[in-house]
Every structure is written in structure tokens, then in C-alpha cells.
C-alpha atoms as a PDB file:
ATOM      1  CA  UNK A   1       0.000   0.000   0.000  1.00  0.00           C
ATOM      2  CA  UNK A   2       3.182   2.399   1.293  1.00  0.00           C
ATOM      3  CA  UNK A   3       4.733   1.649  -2.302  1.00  0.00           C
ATOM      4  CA  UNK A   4       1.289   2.715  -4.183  1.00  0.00           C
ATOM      5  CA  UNK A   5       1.000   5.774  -2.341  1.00  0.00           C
ATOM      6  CA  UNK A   6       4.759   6.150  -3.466  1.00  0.00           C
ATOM      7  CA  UNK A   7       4.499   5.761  -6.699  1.00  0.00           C
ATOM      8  CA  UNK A   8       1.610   7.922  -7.271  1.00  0.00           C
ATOM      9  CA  UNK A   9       3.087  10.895  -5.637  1.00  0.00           C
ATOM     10  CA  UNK A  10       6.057  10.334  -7.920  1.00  0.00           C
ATOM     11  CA  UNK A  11       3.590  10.314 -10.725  1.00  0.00           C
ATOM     12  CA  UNK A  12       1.926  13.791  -9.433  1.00  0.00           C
ATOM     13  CA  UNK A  13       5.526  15.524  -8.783  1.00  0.00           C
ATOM     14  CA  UNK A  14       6.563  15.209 -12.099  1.00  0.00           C
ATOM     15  CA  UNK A  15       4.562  13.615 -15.444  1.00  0.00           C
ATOM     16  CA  UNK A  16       7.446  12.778 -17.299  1.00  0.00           C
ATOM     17  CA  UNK A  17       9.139  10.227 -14.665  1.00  0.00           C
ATOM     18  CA  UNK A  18       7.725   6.825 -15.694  1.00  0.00           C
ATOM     19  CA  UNK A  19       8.170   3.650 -13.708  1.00  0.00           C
ATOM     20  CA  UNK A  20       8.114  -0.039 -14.966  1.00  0.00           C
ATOM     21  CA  UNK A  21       6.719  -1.976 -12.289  1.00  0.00           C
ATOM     22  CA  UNK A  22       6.337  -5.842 -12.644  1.00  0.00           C
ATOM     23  CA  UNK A  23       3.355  -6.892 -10.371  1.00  0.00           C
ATOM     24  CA  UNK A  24       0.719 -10.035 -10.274  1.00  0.00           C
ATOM     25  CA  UNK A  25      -2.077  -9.071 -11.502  1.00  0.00           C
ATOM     26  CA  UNK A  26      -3.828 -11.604  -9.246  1.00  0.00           C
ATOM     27  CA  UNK A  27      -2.782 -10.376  -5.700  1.00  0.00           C
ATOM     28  CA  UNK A  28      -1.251  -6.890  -6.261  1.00  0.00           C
ATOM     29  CA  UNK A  29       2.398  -8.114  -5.604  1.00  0.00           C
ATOM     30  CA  UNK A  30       4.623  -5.716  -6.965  1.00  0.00           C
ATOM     31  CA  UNK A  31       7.958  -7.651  -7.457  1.00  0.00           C
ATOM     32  CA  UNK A  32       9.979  -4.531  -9.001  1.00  0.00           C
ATOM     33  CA  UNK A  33       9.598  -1.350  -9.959  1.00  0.00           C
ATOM     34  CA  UNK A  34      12.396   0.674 -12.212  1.00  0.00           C
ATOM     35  CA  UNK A  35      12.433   4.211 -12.981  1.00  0.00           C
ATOM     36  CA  UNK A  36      12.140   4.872 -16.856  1.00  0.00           C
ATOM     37  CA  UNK A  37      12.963   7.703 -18.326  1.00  0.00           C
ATOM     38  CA  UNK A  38      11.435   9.274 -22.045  1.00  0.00           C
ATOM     39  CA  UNK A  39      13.177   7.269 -24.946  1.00  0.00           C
ATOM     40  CA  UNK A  40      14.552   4.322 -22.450  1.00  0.00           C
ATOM     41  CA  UNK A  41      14.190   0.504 -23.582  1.00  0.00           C
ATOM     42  CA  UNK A  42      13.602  -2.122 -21.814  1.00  0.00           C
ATOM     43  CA  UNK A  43      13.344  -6.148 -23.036  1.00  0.00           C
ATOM     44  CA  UNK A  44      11.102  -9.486 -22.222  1.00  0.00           C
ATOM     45  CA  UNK A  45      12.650 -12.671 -22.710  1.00  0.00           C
ATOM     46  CA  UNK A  46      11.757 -16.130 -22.281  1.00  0.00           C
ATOM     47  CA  UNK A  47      12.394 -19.496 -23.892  1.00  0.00           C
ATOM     48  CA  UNK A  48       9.798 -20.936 -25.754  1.00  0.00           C
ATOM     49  CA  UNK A  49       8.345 -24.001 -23.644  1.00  0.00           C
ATOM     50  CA  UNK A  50       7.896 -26.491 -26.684  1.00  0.00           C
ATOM     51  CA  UNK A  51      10.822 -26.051 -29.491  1.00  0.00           C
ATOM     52  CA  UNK A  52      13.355 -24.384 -26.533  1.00  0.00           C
ATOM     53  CA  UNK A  53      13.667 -21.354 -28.567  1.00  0.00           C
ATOM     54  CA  UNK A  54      14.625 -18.525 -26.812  1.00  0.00           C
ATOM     55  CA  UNK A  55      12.674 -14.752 -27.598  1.00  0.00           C
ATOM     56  CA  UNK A  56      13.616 -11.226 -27.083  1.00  0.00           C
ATOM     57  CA  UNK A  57      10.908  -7.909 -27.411  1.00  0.00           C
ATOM     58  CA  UNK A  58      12.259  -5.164 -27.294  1.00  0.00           C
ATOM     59  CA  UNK A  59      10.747  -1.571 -25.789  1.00  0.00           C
ATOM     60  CA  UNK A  60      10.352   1.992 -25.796  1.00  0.00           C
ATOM     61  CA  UNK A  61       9.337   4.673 -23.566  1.00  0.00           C
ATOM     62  CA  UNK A  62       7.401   7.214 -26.121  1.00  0.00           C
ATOM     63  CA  UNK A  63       5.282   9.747 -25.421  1.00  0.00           C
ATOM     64  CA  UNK A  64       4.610   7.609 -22.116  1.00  0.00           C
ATOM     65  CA  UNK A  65       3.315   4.594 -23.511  1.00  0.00           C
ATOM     66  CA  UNK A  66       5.346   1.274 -24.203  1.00  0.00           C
ATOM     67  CA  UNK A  67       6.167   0.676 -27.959  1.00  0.00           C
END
């Protein structure tokens, strides 16, 4: 709850710092949370469960949505 009330005031303070958080959707858990600034990338990877394959997406902080 602290880390909500947190982040929002960061939010408030100043619209153009952005924060990737990694949560469960189910409970609320937040895991992480990294500070992300206009223009940064970020990646996802994981290796395909079936052929062992492993994937990379790659990100971008624009206009403060992910791309």
C-alpha cells in the first residue's frame, strides 16, 4: 500500500518520470519497480516451452506509452 501511495506521488511531482513496475495481476504483488525515463528501452525474454527457442521484445518509452 506504502509503495502505491509512493508511486503515485512520484507520478503527481513530475509527469514525465515513468516507472516499470512488474506486479501479479492476481494479488497486487509488486515484485519490481524501475524508474524509466522518455526514450529508455527495456526487453522481455523467455524461452519458448515447446521447441526451446529462446525470444527477445524489445521496448520503448514514447510519449509515455510502451512501444
Amino acid at each position: 500500500m506504502l509503495l502505491v501511495i509512493a508511486v503515485t506521488v512520484l507520478f503527481a511531482l513530475s509527469p514525465r518520470a515513468h516507472r516499470l513496475v512488474l506486479s501479479d495481476p492476481d494479488t497486487g504483488r509488486i515484485y519490481a519497480s524501475y524508474p524509466m525515463a522518455e526514450g529508455a528501452e527495456f526487453s522481455v525474454s523467455f524461452v519458448h516451452s515447446i521447441n526451446k527457442t529462446p525470444y527477445y521484445d524489445l521496448y520503448e518509452i514514447r510519449d509515455g506509452e510502451i512501444w
